[in-house]
Protein backbone atom coordinates (compact mmCIF):
# COMPACT_ATOMS: atom_id res chain seq x y z
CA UNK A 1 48.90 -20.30 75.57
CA UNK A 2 51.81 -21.23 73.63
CA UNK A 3 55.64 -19.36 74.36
CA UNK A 4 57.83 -19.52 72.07
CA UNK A 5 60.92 -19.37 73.70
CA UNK A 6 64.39 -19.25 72.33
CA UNK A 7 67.19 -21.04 74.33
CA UNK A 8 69.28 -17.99 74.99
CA UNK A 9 66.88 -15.23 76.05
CA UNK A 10 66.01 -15.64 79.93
CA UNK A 11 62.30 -15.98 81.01
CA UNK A 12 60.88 -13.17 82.65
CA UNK A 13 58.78 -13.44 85.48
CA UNK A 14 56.10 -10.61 84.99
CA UNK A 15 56.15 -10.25 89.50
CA UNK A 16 59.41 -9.53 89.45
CA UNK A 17 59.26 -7.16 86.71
CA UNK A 18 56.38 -5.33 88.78
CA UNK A 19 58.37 -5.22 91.68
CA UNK A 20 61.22 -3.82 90.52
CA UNK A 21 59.01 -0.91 88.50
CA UNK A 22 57.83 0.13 92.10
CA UNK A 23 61.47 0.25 93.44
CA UNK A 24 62.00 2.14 90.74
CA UNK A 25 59.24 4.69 91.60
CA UNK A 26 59.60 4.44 95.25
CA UNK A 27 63.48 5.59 94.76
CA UNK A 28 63.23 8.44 93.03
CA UNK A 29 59.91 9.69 95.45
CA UNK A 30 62.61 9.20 98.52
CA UNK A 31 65.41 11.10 96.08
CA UNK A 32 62.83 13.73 95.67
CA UNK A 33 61.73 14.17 99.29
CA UNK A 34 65.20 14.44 100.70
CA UNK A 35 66.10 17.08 97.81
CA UNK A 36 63.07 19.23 98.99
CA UNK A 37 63.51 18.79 102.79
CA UNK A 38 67.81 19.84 101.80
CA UNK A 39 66.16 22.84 100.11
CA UNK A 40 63.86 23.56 102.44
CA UNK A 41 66.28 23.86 105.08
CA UNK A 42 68.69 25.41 102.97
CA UNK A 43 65.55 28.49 102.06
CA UNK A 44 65.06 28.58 106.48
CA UNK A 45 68.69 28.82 106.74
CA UNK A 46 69.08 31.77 104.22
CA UNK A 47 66.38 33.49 105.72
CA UNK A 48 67.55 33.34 109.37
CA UNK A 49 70.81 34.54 108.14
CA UNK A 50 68.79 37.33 105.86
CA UNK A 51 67.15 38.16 109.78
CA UNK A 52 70.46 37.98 111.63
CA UNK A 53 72.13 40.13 109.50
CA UNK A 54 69.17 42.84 109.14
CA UNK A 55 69.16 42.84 113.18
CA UNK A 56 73.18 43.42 113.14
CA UNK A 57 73.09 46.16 110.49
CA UNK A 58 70.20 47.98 112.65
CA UNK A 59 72.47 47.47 115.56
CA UNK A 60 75.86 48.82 113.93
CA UNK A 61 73.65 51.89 112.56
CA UNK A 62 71.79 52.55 115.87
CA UNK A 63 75.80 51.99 117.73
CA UNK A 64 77.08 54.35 115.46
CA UNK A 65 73.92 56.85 116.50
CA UNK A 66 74.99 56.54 120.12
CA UNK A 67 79.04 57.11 119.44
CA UNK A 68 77.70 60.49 117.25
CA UNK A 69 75.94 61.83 120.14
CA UNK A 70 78.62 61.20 122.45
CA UNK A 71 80.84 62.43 120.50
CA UNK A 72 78.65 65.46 120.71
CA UNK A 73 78.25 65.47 124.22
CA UNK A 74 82.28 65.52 124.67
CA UNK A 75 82.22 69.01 122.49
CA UNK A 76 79.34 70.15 124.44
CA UNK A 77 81.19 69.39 127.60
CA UNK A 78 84.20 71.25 126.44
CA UNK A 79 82.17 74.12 125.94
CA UNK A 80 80.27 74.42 129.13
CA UNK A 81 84.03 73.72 131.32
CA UNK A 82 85.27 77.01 128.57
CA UNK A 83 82.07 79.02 129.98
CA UNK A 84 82.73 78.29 133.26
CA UNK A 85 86.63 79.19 132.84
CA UNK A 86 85.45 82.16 131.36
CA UNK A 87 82.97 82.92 134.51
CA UNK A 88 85.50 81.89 137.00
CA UNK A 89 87.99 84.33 135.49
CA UNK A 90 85.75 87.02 135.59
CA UNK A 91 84.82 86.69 138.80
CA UNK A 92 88.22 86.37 140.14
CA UNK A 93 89.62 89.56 138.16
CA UNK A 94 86.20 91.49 140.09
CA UNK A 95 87.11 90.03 143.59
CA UNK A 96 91.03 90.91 142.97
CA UNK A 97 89.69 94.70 141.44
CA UNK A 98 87.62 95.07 144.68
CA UNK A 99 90.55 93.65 146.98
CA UNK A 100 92.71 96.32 145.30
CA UNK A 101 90.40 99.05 145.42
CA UNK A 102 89.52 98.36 149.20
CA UNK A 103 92.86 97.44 149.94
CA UNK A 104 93.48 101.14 148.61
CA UNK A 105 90.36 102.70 150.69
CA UNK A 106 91.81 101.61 153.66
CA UNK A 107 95.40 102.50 153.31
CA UNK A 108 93.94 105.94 152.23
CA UNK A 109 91.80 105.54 155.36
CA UNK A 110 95.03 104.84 157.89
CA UNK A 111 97.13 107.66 156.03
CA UNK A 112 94.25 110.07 156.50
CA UNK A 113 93.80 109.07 159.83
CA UNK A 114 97.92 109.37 160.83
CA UNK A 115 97.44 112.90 159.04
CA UNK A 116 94.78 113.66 161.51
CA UNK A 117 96.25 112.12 163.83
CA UNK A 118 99.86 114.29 163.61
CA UNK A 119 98.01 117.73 162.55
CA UNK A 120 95.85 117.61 165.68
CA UNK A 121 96.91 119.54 168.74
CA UNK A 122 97.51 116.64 171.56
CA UNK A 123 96.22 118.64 174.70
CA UNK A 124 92.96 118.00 174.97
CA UNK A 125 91.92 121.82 175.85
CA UNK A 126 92.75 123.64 172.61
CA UNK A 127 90.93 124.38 170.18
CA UNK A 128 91.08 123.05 167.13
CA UNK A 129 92.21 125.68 163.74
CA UNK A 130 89.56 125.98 161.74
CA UNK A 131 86.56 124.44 163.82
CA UNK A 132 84.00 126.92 165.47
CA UNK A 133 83.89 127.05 169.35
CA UNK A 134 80.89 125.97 170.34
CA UNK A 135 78.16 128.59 171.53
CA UNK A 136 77.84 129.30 175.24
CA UNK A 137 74.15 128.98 176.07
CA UNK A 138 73.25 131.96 178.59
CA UNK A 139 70.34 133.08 180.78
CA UNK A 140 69.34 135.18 178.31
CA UNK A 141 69.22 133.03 175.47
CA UNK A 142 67.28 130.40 177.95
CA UNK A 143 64.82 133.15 178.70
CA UNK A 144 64.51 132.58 174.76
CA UNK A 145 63.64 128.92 174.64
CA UNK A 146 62.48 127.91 177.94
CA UNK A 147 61.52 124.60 176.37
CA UNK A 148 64.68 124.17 175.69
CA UNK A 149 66.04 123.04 179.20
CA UNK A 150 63.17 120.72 181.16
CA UNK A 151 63.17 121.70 184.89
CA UNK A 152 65.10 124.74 184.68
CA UNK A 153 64.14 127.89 185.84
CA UNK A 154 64.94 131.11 183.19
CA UNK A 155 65.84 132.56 186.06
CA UNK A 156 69.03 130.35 187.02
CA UNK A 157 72.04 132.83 186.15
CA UNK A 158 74.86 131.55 184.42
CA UNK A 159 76.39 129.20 181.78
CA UNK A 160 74.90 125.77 180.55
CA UNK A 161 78.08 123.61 179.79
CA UNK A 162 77.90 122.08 176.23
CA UNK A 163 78.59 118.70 175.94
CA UNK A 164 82.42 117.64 176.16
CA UNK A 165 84.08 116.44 172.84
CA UNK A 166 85.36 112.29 173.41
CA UNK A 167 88.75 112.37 174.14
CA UNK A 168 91.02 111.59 171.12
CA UNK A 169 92.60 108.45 171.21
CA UNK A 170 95.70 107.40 170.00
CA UNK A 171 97.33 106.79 166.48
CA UNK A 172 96.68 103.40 165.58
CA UNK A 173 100.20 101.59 164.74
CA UNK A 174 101.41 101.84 161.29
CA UNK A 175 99.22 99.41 158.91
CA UNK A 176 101.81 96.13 158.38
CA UNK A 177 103.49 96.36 154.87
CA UNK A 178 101.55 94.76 152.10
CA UNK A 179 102.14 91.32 151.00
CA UNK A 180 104.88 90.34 148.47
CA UNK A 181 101.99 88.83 146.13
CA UNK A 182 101.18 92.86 145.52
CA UNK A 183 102.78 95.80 144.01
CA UNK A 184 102.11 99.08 145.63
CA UNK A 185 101.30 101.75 142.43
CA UNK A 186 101.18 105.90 144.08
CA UNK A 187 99.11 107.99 141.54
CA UNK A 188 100.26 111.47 141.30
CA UNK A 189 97.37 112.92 142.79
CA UNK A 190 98.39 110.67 146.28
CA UNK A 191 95.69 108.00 145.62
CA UNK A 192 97.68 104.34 146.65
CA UNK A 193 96.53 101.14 144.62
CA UNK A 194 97.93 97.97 144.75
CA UNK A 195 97.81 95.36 141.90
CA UNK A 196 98.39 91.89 142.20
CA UNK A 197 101.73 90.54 140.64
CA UNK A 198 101.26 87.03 139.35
């Protein structure tokens, strides 16, 4: 085969020219690859982020669930602690009613009793005004009701004793003035109530 060849252009070497067209397809395969892997791992980046931040939005909503509800149970807790006020009032207000009212009975009690106790007649013998005298039980009213008296004879003359009255006893002292935590309140018709004085 015959070249023509001019003096200034180089020869070519067909190899060489081979070689360099496969460099020049290996480098942009390489290029190519390291593009995709860089986007790959830029997609599995994005979507572990994507994950991360669809677990922390979950979490925020399911954290602000939990502060609602305790929230709620603070105002439910107020409410029970006003019931139980309430309750607790009540009850005391009762208990200081019936500590009044009994505190009452038995001052009532004690005056009626130092009444009793200073209209009485202090011999033991007399009669009392206004209460009956016993009956006297005689034969005749024996001869009546013989059941009445077991082992006697209706023909026993004379008087069957009636049981004695007890003996009175004395006055019991004066009841100790009330506390300074009361006031003492007289109604007109003599009842005596005392109300606490805060």
């Amino acid at each position: 085969m015959t070249m023509l060849s001019e003096p200034d252009m180089p020869a070519i070497d067909i190899g060489q020219q081979e070689q360099r067209e496969q460099v020049a397809i290996e480098k942009p395969s390489k290029i190519k690859t390291i593009g995709i892997l860089i986007a790959s791992g830029g997609l599995l980046l994005t979507v572990v982020n994507m994950a991360a931040a669809i677990y922390l939005y979950r979490g925020m909503n399911d954290l602000r669930f939990v502060e609602a509800r305790l929230e709620q149970l603070g105002a439910f807790e107020q409410r029970i602690a006003a019931r139980l006020d309430t309750v607790n009032n009540g009850f005391q207000s009762r208990f200081e009613k019936l500590d009044s009212q009994l505190q009452g009975s038995f001052n009532e009690i004690n005056s009626n009793v130092a009444q009793l106790a200073l209209t009485r007649p202090i011999a033991g013998d007399e009669a009392t005004p206004g209460a009956p005298e016993p009956p006297e039980i005689t034969t005749s009213t024996l001869a009546e009701a013989p059941e009445a008296v077991e082992g006697a004879s209706a023909s026993e003359s004379g008087v069957i004793e009636a049981p004695r009255a007890p003996r009175k006893r004395a006055a019991p002292a004066s009841p100790p003035p009330p506390s300074s935590n009361y006031q003492r309140i007289q109604q007109p018709d003599g009842k005596v109530y005392y109300k606490r004085v805060n």
